[in-house]
N, C-alpha and C. Protein backbone atom coordinates (compact mmCIF):
# COMPACT_ATOMS: atom_id res chain seq x y z
N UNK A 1 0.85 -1.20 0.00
CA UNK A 1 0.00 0.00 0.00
C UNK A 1 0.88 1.24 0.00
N UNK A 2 0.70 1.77 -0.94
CA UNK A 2 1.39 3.43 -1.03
C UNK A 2 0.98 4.11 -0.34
N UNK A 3 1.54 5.45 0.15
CA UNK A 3 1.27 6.63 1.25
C UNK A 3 0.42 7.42 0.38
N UNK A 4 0.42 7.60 -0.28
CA UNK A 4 -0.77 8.16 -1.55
C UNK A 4 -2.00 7.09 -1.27
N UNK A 5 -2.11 6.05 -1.64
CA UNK A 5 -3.34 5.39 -1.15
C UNK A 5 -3.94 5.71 0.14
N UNK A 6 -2.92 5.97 1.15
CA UNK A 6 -3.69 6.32 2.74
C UNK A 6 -3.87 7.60 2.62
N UNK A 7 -4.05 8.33 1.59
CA UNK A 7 -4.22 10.12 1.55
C UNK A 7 -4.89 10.08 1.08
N UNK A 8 -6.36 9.93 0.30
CA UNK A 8 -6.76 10.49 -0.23
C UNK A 8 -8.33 11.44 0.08
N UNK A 9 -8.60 12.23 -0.41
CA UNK A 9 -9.36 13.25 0.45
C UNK A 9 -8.63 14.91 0.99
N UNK A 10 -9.55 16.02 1.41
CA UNK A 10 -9.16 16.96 1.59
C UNK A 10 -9.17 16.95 2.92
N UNK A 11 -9.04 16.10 3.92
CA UNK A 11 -9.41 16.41 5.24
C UNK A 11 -7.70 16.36 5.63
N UNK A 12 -7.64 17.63 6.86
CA UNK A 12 -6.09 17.24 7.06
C UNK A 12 -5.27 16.12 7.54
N UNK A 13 -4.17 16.31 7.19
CA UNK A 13 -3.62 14.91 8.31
C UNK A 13 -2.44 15.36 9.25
N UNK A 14 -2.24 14.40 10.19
CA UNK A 14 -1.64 14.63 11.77
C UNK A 14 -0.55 13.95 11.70
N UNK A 15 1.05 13.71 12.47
CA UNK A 15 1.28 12.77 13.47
C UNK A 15 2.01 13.41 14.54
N UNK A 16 1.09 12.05 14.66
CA UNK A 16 1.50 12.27 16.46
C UNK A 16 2.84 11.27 17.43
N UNK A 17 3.44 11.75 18.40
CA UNK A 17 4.43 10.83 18.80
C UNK A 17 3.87 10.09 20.35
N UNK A 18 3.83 9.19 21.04
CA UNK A 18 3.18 8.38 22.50
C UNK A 18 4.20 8.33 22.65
N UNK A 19 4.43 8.34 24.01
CA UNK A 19 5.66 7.86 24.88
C UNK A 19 4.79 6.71 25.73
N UNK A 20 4.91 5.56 25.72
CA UNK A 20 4.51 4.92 26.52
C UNK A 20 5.43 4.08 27.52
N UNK A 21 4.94 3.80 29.08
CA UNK A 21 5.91 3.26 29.32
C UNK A 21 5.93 1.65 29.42
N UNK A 22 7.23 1.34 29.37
CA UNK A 22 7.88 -0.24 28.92
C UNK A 22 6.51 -0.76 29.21
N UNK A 23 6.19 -2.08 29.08
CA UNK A 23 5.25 -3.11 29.82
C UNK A 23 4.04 -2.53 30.27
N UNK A 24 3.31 -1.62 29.75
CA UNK A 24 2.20 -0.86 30.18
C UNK A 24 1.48 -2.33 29.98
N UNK A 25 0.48 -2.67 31.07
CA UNK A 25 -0.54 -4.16 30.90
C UNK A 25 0.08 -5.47 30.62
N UNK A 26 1.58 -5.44 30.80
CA UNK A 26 2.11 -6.94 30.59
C UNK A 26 3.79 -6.78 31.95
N UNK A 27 2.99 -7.61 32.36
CA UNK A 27 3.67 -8.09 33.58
C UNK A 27 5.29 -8.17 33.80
N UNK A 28 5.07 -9.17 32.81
CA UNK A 28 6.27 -9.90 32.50
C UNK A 28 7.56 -8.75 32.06
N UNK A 29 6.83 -7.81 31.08
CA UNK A 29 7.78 -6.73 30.11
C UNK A 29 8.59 -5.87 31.31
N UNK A 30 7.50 -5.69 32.46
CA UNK A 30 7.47 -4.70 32.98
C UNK A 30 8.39 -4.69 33.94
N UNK A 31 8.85 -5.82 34.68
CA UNK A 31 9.30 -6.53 35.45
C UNK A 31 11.17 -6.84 34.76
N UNK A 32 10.81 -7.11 33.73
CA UNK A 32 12.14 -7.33 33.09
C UNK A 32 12.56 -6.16 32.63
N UNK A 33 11.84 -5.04 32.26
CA UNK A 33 12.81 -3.81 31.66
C UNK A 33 13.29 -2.99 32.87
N UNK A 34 12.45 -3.46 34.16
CA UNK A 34 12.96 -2.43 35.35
C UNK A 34 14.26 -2.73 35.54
N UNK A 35 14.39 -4.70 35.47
CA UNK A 35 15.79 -5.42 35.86
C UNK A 35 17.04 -4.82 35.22
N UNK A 36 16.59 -4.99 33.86
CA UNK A 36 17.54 -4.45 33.45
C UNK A 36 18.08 -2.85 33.19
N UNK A 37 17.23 -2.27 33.81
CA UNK A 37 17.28 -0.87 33.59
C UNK A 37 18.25 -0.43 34.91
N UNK A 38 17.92 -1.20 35.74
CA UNK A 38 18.49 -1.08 37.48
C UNK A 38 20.28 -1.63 36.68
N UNK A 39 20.08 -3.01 36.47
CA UNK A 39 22.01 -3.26 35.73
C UNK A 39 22.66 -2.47 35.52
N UNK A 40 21.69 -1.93 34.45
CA UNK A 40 22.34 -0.58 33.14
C UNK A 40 22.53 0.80 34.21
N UNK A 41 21.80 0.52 35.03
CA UNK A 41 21.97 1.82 35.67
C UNK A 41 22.95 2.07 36.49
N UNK A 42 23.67 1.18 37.23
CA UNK A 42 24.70 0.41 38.03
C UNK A 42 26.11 0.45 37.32
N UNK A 43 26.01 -0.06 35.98
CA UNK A 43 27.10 0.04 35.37
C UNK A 43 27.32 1.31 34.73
N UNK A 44 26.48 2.56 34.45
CA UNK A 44 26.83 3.81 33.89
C UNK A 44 27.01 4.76 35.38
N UNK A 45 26.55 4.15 36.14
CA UNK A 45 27.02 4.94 37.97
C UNK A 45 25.77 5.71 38.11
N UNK A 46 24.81 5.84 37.82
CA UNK A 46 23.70 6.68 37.77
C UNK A 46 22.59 6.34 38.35
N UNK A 47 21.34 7.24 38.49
CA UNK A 47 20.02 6.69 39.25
C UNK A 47 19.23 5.81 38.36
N UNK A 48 18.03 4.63 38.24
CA UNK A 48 17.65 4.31 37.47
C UNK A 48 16.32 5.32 36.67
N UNK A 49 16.15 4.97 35.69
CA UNK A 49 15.07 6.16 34.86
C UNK A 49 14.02 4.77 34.62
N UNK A 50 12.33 5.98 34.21
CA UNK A 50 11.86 4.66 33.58
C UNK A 50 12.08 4.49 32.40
N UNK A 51 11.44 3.65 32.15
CA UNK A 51 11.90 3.02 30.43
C UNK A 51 10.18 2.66 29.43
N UNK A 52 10.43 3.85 28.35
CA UNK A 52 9.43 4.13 27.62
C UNK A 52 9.69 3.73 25.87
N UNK A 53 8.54 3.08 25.63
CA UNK A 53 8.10 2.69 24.06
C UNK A 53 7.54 3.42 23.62
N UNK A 54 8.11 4.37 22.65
CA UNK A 54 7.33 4.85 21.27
C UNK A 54 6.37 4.27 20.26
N UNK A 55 5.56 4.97 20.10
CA UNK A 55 4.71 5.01 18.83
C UNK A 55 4.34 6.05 17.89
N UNK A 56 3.95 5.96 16.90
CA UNK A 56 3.66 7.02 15.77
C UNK A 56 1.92 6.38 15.47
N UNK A 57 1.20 7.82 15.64
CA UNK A 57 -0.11 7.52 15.08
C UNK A 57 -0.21 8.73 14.46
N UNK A 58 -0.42 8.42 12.39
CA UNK A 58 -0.97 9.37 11.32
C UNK A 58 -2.57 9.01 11.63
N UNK A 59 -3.26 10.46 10.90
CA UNK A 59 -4.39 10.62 10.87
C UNK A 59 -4.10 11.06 9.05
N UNK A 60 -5.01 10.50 8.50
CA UNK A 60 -5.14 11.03 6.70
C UNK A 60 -6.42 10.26 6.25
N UNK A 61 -6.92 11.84 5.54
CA UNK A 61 -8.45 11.19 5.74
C UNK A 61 -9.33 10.69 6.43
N UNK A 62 -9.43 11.62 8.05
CA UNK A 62 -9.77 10.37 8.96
C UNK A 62 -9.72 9.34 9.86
N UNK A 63 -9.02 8.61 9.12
CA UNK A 63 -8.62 7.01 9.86
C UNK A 63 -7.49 7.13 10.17
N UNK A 64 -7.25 6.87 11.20
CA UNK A 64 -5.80 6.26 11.78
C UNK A 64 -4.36 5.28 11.05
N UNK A 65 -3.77 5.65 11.31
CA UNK A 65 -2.44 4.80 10.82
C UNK A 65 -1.22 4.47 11.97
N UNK A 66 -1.14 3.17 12.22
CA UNK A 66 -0.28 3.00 13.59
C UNK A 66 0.74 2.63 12.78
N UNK A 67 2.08 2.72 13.54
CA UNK A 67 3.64 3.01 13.23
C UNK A 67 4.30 2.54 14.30
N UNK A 68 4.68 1.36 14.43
CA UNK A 68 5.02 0.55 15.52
C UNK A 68 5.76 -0.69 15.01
N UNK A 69 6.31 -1.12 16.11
CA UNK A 69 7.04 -2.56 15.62
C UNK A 69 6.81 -3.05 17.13
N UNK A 70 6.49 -4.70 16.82
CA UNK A 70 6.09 -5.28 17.72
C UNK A 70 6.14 -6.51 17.58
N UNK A 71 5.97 -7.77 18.55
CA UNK A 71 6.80 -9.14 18.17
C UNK A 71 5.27 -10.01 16.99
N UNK A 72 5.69 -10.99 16.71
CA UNK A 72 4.77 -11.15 15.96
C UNK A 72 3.16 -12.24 16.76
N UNK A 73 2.52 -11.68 16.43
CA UNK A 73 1.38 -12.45 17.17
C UNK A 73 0.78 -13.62 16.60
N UNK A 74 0.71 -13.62 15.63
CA UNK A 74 0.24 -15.08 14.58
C UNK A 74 1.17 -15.17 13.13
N UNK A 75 0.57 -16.41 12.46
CA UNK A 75 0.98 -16.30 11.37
C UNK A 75 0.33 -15.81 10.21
N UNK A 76 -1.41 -15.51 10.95
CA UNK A 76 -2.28 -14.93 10.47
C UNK A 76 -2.83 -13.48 10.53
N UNK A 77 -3.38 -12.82 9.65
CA UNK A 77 -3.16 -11.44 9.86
C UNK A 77 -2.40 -10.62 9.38
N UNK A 78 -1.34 -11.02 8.42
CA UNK A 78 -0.25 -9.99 8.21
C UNK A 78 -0.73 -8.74 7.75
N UNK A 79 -1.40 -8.91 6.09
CA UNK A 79 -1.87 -8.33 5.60
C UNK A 79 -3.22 -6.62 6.44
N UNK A 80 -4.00 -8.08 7.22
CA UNK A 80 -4.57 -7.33 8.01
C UNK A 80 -4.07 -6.25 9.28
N UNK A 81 -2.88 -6.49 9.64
CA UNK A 81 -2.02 -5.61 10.72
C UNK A 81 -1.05 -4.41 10.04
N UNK A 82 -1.17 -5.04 8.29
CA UNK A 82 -0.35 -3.58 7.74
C UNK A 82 1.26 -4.04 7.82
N UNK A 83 1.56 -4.89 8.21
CA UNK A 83 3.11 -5.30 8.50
C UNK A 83 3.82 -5.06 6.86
N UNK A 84 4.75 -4.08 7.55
CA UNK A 84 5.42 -3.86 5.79
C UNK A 84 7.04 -4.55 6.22
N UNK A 85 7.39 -5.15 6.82
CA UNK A 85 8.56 -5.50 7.62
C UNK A 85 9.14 -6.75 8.11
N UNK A 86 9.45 -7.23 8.68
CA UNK A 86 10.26 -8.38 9.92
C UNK A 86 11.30 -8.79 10.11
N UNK A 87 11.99 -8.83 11.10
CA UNK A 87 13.27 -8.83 11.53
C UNK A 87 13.46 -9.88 12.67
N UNK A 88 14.61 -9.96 13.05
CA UNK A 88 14.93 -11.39 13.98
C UNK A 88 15.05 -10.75 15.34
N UNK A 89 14.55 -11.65 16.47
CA UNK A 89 15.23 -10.80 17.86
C UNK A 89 16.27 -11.53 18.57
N UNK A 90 16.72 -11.25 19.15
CA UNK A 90 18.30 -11.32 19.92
C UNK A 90 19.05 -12.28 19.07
N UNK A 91 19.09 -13.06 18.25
CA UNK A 91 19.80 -13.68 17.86
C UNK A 91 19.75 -13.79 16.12
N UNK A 92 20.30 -13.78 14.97
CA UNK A 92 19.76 -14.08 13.36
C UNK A 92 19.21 -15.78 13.52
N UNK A 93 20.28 -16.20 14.03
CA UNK A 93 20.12 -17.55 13.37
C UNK A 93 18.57 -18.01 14.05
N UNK A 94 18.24 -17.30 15.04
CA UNK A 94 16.72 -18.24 15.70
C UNK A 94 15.93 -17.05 15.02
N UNK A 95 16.07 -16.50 14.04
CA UNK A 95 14.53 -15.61 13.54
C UNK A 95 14.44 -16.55 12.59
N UNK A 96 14.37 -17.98 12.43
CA UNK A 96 13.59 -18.71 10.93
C UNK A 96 12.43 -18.99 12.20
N UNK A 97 12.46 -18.72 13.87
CA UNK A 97 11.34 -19.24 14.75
C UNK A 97 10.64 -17.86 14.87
N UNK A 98 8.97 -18.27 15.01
CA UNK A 98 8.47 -16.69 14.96
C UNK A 98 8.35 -16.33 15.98
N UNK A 99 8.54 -16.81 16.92
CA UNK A 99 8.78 -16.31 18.56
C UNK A 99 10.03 -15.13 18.66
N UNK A 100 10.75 -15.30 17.59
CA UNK A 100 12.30 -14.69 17.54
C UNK A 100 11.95 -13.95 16.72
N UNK A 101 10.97 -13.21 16.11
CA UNK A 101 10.92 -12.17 15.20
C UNK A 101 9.79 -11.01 15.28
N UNK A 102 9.93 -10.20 15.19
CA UNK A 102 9.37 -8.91 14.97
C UNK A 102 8.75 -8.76 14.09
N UNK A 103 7.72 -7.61 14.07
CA UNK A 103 6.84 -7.17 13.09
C UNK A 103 7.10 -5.63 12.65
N UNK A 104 7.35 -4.54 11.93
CA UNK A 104 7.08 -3.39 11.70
C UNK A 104 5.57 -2.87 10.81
N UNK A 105 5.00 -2.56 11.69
CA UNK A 105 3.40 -2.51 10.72
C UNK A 105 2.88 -0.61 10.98
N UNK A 106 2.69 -0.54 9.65
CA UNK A 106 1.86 0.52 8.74
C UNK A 106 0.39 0.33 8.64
N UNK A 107 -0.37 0.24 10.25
CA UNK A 107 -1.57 -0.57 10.06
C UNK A 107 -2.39 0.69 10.02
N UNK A 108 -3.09 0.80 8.62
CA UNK A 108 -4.79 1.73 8.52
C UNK A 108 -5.65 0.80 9.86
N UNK A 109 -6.46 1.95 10.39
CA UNK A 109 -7.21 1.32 11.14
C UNK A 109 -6.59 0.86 12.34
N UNK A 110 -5.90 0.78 12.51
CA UNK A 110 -5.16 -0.16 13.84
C UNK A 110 -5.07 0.40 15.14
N UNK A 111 -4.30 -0.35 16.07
CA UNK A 111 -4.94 0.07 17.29
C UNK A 111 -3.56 -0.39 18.10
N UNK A 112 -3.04 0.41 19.45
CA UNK A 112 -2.04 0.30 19.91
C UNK A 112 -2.48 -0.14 21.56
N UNK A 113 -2.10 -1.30 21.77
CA UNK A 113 -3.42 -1.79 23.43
C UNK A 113 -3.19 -1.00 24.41
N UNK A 114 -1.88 -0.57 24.73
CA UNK A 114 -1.47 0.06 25.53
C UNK A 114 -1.72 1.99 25.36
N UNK A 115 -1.80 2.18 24.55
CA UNK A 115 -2.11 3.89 23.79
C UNK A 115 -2.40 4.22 24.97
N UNK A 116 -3.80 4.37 25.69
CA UNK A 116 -3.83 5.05 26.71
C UNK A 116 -3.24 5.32 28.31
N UNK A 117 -1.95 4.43 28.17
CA UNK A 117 -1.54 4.24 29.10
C UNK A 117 -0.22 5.65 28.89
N UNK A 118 0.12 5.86 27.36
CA UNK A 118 0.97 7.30 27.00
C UNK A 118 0.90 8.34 28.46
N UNK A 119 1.88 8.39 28.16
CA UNK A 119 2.54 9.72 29.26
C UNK A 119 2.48 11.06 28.56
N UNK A 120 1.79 11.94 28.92
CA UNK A 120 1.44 13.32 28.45
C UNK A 120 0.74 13.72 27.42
N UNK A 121 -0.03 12.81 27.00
CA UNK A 121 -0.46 12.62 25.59
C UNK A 121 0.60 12.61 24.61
N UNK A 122 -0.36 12.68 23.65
CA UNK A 122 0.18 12.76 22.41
C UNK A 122 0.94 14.08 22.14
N UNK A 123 2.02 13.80 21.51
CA UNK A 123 3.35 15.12 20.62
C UNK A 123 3.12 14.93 19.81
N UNK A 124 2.66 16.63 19.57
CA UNK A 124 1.80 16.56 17.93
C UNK A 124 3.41 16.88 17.12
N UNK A 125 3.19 16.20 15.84
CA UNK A 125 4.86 16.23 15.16
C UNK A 125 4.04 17.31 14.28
N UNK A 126 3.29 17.07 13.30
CA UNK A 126 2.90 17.91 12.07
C UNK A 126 1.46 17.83 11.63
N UNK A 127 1.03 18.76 11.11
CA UNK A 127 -0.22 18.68 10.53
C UNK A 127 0.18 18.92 8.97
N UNK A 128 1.21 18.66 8.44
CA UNK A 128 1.58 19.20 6.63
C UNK A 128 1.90 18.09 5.77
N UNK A 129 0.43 17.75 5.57
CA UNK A 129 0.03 16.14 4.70
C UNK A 129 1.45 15.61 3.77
N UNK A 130 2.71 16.30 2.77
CA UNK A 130 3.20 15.69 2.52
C UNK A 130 4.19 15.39 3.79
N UNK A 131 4.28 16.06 4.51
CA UNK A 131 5.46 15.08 5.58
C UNK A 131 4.94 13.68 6.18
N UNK A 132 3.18 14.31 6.93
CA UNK A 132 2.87 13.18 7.17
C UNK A 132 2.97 11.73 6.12
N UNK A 133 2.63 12.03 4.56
CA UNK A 133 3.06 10.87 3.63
C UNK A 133 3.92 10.31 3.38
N UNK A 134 5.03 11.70 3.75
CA UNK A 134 6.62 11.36 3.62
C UNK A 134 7.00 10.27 4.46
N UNK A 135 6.58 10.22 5.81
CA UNK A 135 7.02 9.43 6.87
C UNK A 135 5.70 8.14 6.55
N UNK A 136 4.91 8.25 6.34
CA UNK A 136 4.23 6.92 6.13
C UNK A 136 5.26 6.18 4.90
N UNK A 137 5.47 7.07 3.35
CA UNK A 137 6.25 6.27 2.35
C UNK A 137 7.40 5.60 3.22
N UNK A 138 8.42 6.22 4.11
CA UNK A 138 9.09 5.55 4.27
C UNK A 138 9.14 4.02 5.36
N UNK A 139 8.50 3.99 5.78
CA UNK A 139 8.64 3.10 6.80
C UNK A 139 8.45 1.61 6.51
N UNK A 140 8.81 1.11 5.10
CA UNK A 140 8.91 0.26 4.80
C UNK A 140 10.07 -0.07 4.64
N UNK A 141 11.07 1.26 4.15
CA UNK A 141 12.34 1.11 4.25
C UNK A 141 13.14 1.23 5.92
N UNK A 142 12.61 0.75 6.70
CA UNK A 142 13.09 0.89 7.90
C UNK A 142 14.51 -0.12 7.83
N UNK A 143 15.09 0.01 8.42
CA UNK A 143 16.72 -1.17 8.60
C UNK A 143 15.57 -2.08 9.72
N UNK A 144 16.34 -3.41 9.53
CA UNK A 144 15.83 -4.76 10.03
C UNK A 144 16.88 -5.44 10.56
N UNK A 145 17.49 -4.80 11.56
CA UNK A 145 18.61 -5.33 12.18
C UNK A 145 18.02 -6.15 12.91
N UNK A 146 19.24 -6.66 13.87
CA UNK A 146 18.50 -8.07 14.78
C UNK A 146 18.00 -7.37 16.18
N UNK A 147 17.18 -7.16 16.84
CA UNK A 147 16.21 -6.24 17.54
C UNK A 147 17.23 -6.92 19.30
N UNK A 148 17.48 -5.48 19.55
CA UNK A 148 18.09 -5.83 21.02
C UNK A 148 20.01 -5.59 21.05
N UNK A 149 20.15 -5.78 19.35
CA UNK A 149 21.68 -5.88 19.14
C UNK A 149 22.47 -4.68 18.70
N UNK A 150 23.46 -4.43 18.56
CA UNK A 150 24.09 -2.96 17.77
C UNK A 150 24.47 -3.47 16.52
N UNK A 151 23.80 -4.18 15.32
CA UNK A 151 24.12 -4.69 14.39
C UNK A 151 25.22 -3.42 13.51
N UNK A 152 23.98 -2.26 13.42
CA UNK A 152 24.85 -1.52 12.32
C UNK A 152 25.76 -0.57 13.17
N UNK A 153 26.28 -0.71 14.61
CA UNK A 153 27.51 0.20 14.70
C UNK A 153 26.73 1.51 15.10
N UNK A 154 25.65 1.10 15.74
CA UNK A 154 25.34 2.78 16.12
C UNK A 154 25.81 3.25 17.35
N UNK A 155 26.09 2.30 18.38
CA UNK A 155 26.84 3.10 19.82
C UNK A 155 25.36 2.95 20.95
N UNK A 156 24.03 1.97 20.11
CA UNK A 156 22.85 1.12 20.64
C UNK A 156 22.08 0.53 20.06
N UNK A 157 21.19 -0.24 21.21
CA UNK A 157 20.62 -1.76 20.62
C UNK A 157 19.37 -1.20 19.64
N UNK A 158 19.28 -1.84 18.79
CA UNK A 158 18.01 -1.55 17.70
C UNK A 158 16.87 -1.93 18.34
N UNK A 159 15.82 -1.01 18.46
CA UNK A 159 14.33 -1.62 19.09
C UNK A 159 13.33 -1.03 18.69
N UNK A 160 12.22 -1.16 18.95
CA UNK A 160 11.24 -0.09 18.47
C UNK A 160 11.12 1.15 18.35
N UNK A 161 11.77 1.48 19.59
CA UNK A 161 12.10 2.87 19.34
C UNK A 161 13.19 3.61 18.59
N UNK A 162 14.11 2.50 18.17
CA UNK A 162 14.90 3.15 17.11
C UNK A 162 14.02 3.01 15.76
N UNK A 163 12.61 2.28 15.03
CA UNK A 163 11.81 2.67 14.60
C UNK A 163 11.58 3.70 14.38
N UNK A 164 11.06 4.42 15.05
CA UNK A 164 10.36 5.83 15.58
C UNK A 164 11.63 6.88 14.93
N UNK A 165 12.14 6.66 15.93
CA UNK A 165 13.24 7.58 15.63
C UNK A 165 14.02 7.87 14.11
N UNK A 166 14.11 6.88 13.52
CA UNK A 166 14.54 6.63 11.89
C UNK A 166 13.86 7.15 11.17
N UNK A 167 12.28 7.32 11.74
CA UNK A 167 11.53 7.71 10.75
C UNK A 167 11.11 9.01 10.65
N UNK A 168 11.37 9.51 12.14
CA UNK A 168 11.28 11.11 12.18
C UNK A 168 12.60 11.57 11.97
N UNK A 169 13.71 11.40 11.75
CA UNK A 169 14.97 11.46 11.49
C UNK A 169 14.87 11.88 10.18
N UNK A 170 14.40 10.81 9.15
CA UNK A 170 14.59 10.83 7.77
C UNK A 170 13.31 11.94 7.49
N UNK A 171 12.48 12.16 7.81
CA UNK A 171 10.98 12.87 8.01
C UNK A 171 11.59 14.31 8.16
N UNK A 172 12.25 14.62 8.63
CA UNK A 172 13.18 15.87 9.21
C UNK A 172 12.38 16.47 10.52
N UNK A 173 11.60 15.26 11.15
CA UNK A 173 10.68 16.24 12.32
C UNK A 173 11.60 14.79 13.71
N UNK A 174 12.99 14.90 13.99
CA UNK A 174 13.38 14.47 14.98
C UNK A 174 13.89 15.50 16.07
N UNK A 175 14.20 16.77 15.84
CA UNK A 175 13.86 18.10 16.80
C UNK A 175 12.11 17.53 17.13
N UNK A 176 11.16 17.69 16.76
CA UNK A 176 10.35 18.03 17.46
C UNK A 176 9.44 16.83 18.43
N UNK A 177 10.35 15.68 18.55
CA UNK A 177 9.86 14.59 18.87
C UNK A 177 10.28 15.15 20.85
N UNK A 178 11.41 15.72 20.70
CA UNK A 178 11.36 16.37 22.14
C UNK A 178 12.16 15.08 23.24
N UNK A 179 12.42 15.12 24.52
CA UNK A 179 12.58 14.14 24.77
C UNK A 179 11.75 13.10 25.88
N UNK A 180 11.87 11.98 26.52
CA UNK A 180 11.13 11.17 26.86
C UNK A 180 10.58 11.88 28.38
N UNK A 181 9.35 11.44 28.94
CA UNK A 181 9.04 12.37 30.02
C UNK A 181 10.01 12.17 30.87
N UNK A 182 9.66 13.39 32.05
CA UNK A 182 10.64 13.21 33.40
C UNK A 182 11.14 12.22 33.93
N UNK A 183 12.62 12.06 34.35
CA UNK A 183 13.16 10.66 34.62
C UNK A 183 12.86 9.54 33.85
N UNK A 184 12.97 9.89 32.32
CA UNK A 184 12.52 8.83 31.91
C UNK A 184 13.46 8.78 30.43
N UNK A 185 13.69 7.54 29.99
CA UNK A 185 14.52 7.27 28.58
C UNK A 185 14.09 6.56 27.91
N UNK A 186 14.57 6.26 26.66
CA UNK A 186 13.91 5.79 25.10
C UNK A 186 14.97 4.66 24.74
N UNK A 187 15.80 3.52 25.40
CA UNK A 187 17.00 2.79 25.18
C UNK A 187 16.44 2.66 23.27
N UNK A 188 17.44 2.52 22.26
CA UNK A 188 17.59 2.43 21.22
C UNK A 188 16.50 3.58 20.37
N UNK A 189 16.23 4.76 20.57
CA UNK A 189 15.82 5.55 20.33
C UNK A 189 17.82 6.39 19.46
N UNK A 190 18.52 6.50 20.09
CA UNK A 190 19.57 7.01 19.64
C UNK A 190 20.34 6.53 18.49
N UNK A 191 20.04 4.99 18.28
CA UNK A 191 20.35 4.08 17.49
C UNK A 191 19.85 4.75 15.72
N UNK A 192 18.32 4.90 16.30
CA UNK A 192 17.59 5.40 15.06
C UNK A 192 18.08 6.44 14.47
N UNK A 193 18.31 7.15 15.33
CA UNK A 193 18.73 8.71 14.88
C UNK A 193 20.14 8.63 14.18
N UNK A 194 20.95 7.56 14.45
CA UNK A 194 22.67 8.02 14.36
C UNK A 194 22.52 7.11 12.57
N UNK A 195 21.82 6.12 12.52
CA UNK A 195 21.31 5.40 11.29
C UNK A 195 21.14 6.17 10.19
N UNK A 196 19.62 6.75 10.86
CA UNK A 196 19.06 7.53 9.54
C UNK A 196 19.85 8.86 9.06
N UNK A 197 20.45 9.52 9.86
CA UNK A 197 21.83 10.55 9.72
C UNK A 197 23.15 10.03 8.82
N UNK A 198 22.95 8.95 8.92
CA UNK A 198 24.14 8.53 8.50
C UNK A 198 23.87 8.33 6.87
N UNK A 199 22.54 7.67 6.64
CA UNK A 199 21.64 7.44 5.34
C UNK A 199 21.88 8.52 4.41
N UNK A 200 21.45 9.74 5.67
CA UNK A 200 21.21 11.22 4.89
C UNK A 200 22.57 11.16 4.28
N UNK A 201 23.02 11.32 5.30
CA UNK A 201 25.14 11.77 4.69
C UNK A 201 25.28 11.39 3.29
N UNK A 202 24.85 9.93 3.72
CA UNK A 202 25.92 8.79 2.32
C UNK A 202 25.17 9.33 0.93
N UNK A 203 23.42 9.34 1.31
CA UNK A 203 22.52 10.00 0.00
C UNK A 203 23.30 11.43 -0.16
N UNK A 204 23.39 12.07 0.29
CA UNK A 204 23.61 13.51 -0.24
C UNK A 204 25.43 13.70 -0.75
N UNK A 205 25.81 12.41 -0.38
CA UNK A 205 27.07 12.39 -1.28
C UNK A 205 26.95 12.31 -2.01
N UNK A 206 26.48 10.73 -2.45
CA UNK A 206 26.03 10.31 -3.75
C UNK A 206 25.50 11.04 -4.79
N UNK A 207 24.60 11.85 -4.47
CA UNK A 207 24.24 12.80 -5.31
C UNK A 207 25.19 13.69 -5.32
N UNK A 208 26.07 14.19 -4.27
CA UNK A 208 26.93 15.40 -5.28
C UNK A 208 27.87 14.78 -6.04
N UNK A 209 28.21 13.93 -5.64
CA UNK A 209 29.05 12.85 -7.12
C UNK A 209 28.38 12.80 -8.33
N UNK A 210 27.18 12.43 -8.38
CA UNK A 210 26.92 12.01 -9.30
C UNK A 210 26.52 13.43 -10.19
N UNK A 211 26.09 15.03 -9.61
CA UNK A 211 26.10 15.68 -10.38
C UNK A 211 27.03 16.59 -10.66
């Protein structure tokens, strides 16, 4: 599905950025990102922060568009969840198991379970329909590193929120994403940013070479 297909109509369009935090309604997440957040926090000498998941929700024409990556829930549904993506988690060789792999989905219509659990609402990024399209076209081209790892050399682990971040990066609206609420951080949020910067660089060489 093209970003032109999710536009069409005169009504404006939005996006917006959620900060949600880690494990909002799942136990298990919630419990394990504190653990490791307390480690991480130990080994950089510092207090612990909480630990928050991004999302992106476009409005065009109306309907909603969720912008998320998330593990995979069936083998059914793809189509229906919008998944333009998938990638392996903590390890390559165990993503041929779908327990070990991720989803990145461009879902019309879709729905984020946790959404209302967002910290401060929603950060409005833009109301100026080609950016909003701009950042829907791209997010198919997201990098599909192995989720949790520093595959491409960014200086952090690739996760959903380096998602987010890649895409307002390349979008040119990563100033206005702002940063995560009080006492609180985005682990692989920096990842995204140092990626899609790097994209820009190599593209805007290329082109002055080539003209």
């Amino acid at each position: 599905m093209e970003a032109s297909d999710l536009s069409r109509g005169d009504r404006p369009a939005t996006l917006d950025l959620y900060w949600i935090p880690l494990g909002s309604g799942a136990c298990v997440v919630r419990a394990s990102g504190r653990a490791y957040e307390r480690l991480f926090a130990i080994v950089q000498h510092r207090s612990p922060q909480d630990l928050y998941h991004s999302a992106l929700v476009a409005v065009v024409d109306g309907t909603s568009v969720v912008i998320e990556m998330t593990p995979i829930p069936d083998t059914r549904g793809r189509i229906e969840r919008g998944v333009v993506a998938e990638g392996p988690v903590g390890w390559r060789p165990a993503g041929c198991l779908r327990l070990f792999r991720y989803e990145i989905r461009r879902w019309r219509g879709g729905t984020i379970p946790d959404l209302a659990s967002a910290v401060g609402g929603p950060v409005h990024l833009s109301s100026e329909t080609d950016l909003v399209n701009r950042a829907l076209a791209l997010v198919p081209s997201v990098p599909t590193p192995v989720w949790g790892r520093d595959e491409l050399g960014a200086g952090d682990m690739w996760n959903s929120n380096s998602v987010v971040a890649w895409v307002l990066t390349r979008t040119g609206l990563h100033a206005d994403a702002g940063q995560p609420p009080n006492h609180g951080r985005a682990p692989g949020w920096d990842a995204g940013v140092t990626v899609a910067e790097r994209q820009i660089t190599e593209m805007s060489i290329t082109s002055r070479v080539a003209t």
